[in-house]
PDB file of N, CA and C in Angstrom:
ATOM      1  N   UNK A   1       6.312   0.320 -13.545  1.00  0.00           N
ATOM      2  CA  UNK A   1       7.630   0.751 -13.949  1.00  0.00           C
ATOM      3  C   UNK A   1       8.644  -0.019 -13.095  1.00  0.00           C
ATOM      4  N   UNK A   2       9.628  -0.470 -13.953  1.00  0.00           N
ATOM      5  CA  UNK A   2      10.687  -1.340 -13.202  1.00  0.00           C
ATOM      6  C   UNK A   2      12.239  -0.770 -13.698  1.00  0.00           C
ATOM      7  N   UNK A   3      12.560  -0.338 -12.954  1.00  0.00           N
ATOM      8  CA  UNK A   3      13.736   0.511 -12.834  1.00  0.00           C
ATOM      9  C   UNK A   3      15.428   0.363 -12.064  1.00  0.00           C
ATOM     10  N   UNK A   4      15.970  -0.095 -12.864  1.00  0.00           N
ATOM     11  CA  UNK A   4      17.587   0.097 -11.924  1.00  0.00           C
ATOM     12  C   UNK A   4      17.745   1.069 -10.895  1.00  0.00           C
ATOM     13  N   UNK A   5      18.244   1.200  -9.246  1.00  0.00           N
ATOM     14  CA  UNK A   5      18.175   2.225  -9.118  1.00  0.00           C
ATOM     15  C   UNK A   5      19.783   1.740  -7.866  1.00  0.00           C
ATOM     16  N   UNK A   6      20.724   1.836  -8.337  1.00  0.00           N
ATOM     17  CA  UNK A   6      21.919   1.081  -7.533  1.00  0.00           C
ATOM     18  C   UNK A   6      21.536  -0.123  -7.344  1.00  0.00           C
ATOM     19  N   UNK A   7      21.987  -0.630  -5.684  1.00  0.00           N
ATOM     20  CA  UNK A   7      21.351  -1.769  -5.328  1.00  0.00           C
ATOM     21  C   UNK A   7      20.301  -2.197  -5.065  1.00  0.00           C
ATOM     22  N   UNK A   8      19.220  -1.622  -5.953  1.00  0.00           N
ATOM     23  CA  UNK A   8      17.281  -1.579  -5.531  1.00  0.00           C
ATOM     24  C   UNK A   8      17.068  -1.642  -7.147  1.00  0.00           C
ATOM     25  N   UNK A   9      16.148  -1.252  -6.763  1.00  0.00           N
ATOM     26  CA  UNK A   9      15.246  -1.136  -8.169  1.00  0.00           C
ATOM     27  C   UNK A   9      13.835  -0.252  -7.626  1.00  0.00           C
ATOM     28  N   UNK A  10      13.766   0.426  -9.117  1.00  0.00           N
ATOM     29  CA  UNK A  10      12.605   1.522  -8.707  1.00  0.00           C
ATOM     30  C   UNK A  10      11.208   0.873  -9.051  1.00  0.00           C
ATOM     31  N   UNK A  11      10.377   0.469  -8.823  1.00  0.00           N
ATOM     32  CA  UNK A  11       9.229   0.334  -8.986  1.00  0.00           C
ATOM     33  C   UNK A  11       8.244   0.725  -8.409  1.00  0.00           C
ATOM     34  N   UNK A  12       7.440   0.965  -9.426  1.00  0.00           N
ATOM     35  CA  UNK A  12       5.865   1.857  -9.223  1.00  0.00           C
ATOM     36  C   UNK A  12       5.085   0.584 -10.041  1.00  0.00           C
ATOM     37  N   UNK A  13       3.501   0.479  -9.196  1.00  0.00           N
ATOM     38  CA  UNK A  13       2.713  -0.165 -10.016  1.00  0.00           C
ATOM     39  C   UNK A  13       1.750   1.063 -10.255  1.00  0.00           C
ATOM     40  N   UNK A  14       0.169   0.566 -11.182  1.00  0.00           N
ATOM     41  CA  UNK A  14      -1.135   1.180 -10.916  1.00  0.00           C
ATOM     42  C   UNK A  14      -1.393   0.194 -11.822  1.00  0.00           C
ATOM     43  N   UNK A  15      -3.103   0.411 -11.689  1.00  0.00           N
ATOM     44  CA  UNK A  15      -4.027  -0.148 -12.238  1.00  0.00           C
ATOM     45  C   UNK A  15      -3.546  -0.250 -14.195  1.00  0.00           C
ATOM     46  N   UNK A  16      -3.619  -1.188 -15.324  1.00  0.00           N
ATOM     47  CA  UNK A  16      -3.610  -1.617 -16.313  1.00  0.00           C
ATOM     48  C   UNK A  16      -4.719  -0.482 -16.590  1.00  0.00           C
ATOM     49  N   UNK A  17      -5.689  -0.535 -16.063  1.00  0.00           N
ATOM     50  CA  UNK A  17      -6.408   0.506 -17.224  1.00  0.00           C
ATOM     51  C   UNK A  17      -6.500   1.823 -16.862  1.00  0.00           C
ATOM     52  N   UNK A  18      -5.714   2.481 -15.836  1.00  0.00           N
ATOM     53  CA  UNK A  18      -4.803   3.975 -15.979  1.00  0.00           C
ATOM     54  C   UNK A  18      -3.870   4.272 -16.141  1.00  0.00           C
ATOM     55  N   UNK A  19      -3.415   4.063 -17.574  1.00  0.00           N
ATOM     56  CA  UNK A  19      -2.028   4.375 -18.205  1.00  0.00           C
ATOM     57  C   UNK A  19      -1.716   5.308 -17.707  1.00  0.00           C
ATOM     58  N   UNK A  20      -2.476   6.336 -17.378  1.00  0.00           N
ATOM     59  CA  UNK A  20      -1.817   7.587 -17.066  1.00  0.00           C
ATOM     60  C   UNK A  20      -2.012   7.731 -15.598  1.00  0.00           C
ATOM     61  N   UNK A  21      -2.572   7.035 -14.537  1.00  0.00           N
ATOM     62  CA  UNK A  21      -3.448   6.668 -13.321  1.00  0.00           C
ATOM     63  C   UNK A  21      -2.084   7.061 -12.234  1.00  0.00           C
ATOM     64  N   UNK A  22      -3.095   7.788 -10.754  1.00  0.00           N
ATOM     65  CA  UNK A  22      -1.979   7.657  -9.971  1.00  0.00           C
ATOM     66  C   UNK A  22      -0.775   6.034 -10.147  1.00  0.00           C
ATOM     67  N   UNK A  23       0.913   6.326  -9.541  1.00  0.00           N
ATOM     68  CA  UNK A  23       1.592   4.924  -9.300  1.00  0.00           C
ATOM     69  C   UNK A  23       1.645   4.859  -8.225  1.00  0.00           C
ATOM     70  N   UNK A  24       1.724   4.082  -7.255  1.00  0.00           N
ATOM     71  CA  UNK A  24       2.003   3.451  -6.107  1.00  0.00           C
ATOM     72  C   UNK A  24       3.568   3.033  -6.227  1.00  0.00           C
ATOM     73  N   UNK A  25       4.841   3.686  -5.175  1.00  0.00           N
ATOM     74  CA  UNK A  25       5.899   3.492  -5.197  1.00  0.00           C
ATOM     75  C   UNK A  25       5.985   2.744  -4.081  1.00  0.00           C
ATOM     76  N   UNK A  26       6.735   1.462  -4.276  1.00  0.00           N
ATOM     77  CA  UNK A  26       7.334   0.512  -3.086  1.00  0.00           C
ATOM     78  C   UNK A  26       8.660   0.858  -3.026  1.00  0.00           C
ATOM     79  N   UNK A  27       9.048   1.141  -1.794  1.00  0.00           N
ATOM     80  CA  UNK A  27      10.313   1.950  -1.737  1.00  0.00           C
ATOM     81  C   UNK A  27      10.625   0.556  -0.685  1.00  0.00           C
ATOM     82  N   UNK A  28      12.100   0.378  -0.772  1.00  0.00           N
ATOM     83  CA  UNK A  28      12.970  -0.227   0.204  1.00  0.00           C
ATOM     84  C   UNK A  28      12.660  -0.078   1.471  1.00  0.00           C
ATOM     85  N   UNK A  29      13.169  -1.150   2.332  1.00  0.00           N
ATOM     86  CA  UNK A  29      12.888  -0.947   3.617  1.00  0.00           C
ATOM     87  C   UNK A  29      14.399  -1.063   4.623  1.00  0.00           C
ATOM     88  N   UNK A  30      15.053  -0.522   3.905  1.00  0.00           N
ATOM     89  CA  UNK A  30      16.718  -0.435   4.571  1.00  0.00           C
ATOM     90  C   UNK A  30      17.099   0.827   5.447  1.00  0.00           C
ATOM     91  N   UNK A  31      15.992   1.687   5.636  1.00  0.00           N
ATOM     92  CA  UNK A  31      16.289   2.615   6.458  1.00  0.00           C
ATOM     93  C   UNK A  31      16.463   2.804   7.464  1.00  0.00           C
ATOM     94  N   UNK A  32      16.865   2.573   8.624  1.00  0.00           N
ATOM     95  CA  UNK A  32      16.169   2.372   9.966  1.00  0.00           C
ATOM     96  C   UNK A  32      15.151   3.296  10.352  1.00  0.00           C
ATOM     97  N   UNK A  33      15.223   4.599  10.106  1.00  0.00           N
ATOM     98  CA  UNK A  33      14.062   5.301  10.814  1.00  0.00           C
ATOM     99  C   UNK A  33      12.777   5.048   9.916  1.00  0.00           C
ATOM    100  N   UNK A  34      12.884   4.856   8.516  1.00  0.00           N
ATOM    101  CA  UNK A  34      11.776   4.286   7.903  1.00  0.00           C
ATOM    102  C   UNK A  34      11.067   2.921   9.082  1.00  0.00           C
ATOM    103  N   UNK A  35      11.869   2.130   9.016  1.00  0.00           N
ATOM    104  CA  UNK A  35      11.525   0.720   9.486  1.00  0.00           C
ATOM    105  C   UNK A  35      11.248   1.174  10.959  1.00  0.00           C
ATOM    106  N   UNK A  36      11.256   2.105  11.464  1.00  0.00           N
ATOM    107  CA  UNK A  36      11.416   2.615  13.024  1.00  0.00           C
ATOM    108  C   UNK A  36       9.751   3.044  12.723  1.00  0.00           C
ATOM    109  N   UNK A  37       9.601   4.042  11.908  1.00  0.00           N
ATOM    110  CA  UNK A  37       8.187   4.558  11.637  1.00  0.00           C
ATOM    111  C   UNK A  37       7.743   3.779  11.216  1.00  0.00           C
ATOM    112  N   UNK A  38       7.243   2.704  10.432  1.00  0.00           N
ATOM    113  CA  UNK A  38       6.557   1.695   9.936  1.00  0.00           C
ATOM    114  C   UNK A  38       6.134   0.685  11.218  1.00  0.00           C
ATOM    115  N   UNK A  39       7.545   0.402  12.174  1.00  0.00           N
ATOM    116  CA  UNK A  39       7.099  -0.464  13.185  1.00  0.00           C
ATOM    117  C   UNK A  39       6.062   0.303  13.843  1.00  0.00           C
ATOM    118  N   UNK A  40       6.145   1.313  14.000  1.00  0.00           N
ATOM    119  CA  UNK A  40       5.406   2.024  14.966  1.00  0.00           C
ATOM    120  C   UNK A  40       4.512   2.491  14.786  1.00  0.00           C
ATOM    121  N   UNK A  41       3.891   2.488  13.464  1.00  0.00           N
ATOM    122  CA  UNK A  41       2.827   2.938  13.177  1.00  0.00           C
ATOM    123  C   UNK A  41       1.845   1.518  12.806  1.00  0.00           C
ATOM    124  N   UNK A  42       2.522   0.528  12.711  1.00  0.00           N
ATOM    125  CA  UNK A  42       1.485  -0.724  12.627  1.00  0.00           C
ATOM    126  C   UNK A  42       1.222  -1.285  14.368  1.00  0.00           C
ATOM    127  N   UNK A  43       2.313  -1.104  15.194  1.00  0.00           N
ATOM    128  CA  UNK A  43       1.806  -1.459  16.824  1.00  0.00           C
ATOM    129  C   UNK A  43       1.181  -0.963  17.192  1.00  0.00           C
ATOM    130  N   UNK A  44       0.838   0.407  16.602  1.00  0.00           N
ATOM    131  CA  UNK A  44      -0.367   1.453  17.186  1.00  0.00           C
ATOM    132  C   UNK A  44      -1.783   1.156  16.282  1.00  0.00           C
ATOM    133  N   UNK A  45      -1.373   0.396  15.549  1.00  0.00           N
ATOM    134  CA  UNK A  45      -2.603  -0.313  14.491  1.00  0.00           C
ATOM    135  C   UNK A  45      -3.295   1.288  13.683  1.00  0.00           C
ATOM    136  N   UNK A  46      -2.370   2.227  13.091  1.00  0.00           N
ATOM    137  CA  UNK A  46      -2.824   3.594  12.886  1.00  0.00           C
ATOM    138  C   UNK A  46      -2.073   3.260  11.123  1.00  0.00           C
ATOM    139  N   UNK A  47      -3.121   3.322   9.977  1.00  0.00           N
ATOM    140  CA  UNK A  47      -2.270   2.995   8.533  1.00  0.00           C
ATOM    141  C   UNK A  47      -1.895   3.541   8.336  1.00  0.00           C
ATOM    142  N   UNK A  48      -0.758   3.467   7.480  1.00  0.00           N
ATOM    143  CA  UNK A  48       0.291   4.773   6.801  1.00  0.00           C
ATOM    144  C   UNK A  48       0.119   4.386   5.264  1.00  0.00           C
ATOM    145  N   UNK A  49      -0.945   4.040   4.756  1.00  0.00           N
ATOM    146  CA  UNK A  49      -1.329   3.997   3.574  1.00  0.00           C
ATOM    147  C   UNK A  49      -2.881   3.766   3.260  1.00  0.00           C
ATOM    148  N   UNK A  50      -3.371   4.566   2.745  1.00  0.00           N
ATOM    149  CA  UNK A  50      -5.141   4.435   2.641  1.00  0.00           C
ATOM    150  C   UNK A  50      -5.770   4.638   1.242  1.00  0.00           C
ATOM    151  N   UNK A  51      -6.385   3.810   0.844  1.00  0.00           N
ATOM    152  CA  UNK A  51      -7.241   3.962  -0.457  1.00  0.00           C
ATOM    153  C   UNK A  51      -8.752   4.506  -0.841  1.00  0.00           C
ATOM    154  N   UNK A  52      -9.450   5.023  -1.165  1.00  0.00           N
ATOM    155  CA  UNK A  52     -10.606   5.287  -1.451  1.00  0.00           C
ATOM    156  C   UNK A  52     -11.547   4.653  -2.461  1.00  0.00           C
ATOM    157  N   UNK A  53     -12.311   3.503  -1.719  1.00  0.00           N
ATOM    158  CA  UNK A  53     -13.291   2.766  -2.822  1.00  0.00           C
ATOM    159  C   UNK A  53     -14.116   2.669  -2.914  1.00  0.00           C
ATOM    160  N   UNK A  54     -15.223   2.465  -3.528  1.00  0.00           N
ATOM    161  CA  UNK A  54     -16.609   2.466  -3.414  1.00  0.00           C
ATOM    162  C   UNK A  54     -17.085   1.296  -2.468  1.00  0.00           C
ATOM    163  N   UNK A  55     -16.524  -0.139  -2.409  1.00  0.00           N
ATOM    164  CA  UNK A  55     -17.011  -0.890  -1.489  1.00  0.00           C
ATOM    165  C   UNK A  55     -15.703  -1.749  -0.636  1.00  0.00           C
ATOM    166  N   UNK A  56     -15.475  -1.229   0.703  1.00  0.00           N
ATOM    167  CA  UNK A  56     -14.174  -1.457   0.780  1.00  0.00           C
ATOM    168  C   UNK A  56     -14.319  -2.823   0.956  1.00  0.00           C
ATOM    169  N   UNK A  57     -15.452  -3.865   1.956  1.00  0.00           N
ATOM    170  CA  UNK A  57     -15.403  -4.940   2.065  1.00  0.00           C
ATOM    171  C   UNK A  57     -15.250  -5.712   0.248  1.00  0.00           C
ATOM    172  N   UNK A  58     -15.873  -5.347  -0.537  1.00  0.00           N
ATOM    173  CA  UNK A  58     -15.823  -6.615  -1.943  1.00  0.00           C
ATOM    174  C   UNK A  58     -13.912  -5.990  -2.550  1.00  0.00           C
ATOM    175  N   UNK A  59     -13.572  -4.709  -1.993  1.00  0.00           N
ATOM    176  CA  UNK A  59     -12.462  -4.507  -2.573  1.00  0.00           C
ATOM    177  C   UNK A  59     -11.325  -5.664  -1.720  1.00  0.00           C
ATOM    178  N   UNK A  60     -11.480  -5.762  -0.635  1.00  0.00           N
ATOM    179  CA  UNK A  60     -10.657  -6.725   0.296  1.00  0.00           C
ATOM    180  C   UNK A  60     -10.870  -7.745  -0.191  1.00  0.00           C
ATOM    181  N   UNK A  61     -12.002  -8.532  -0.432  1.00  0.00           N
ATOM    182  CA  UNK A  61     -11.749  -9.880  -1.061  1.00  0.00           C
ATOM    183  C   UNK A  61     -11.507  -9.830  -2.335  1.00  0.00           C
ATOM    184  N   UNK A  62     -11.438  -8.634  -3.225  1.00  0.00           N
ATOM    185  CA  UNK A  62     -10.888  -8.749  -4.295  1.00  0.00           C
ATOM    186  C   UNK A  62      -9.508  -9.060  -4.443  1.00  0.00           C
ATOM    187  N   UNK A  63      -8.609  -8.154  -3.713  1.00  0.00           N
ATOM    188  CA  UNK A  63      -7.212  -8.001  -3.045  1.00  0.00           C
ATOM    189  C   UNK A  63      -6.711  -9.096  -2.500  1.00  0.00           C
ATOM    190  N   UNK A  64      -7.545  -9.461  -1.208  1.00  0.00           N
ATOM    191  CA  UNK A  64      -6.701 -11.039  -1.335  1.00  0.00           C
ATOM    192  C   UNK A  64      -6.909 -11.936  -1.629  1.00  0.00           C
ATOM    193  N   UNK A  65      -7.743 -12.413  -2.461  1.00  0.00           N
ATOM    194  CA  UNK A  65      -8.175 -13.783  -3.272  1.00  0.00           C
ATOM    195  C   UNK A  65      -6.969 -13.694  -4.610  1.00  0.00           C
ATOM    196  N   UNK A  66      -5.911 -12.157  -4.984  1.00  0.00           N
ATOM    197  CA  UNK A  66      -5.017 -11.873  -5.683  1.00  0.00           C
ATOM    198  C   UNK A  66      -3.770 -12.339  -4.821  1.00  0.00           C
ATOM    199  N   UNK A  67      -3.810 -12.406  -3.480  1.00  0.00           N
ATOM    200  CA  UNK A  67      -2.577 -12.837  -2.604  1.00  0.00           C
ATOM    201  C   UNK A  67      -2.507 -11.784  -1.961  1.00  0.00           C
ATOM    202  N   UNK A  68      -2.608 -10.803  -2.064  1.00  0.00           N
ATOM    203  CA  UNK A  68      -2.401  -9.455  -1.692  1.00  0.00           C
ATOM    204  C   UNK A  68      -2.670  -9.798   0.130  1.00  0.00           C
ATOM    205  N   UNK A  69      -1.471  -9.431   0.675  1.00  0.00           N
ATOM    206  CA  UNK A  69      -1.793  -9.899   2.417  1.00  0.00           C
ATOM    207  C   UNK A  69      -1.801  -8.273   3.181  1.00  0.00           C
ATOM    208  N   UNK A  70      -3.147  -8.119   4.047  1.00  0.00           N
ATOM    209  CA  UNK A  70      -3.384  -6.967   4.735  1.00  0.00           C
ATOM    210  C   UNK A  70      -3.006  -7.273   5.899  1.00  0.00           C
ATOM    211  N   UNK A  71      -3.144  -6.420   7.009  1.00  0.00           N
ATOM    212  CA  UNK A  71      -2.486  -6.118   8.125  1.00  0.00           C
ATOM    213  C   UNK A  71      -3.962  -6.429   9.223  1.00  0.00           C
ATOM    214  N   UNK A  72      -5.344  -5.875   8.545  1.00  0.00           N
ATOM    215  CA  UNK A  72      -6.793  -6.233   9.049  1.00  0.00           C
ATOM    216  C   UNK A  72      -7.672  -5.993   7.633  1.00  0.00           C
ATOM    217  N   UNK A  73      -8.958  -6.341   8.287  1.00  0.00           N
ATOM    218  CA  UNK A  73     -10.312  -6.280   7.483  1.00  0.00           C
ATOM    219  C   UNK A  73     -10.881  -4.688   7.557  1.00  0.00           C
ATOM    220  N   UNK A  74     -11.436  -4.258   6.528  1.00  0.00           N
ATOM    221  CA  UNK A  74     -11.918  -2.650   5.995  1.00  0.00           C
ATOM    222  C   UNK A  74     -12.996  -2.542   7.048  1.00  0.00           C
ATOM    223  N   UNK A  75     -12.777  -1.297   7.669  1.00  0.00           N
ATOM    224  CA  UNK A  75     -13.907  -0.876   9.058  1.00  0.00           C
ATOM    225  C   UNK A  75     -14.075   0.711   8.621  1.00  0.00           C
ATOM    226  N   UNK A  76     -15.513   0.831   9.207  1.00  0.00           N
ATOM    227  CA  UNK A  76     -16.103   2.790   8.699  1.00  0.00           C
ATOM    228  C   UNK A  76     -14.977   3.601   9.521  1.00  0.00           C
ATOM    229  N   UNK A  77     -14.931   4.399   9.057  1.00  0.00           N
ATOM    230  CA  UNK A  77     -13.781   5.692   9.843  1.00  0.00           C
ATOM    231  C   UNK A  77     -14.909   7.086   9.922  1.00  0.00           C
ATOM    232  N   UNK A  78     -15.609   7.319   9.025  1.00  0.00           N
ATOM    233  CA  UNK A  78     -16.389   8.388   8.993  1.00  0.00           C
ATOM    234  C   UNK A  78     -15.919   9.456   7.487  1.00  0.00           C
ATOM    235  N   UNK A  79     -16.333  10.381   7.836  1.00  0.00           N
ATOM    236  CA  UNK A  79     -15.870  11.638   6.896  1.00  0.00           C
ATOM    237  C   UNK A  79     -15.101  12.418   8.370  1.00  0.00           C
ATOM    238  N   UNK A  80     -13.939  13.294   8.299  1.00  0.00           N
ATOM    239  CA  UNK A  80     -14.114  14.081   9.375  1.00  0.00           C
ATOM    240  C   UNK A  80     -13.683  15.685   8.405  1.00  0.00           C
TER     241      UNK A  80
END
């Protein structure tokens, strides 16, 4: 979805074959305390966005062989 929204624009992606599928919203980064929490949560190397896949390593080279640029490479966390 690509959307007017003042001086932005609203966009959401998802996957082509879940029309109806969670969207993923990319929101602006003009906030300062946004950009305050974002800095600070990538220097602490702690994500503020996580996906669930069946194989995270073939999903990473799926992702960036698309361009798609990560921050690191997919590591076990556990169940907790």
């Amino acid at each position: 979805m690509d959307l007017p929204a003042a001086d932005f624009r609203w966009l959401t992606v998802r996957p082509p074959e879940e029309s109806r599928g969670a969207e993923l919203l990319l929101e602006p980064d003009t906030n300062p305390a946004a950009d305050a929490y974002q800095n600070a949560l990538c220097e602490t190397g702690f994500p503020f966005t996580s996906f669930e896949v069946d194989d995270s390593g073939r999903e990473f080279q799926r992702v960036s062989a698309l361009g798609v640029k990560l921050t690191g490479e997919p590591f076990e966390m556990g169940i907790v």
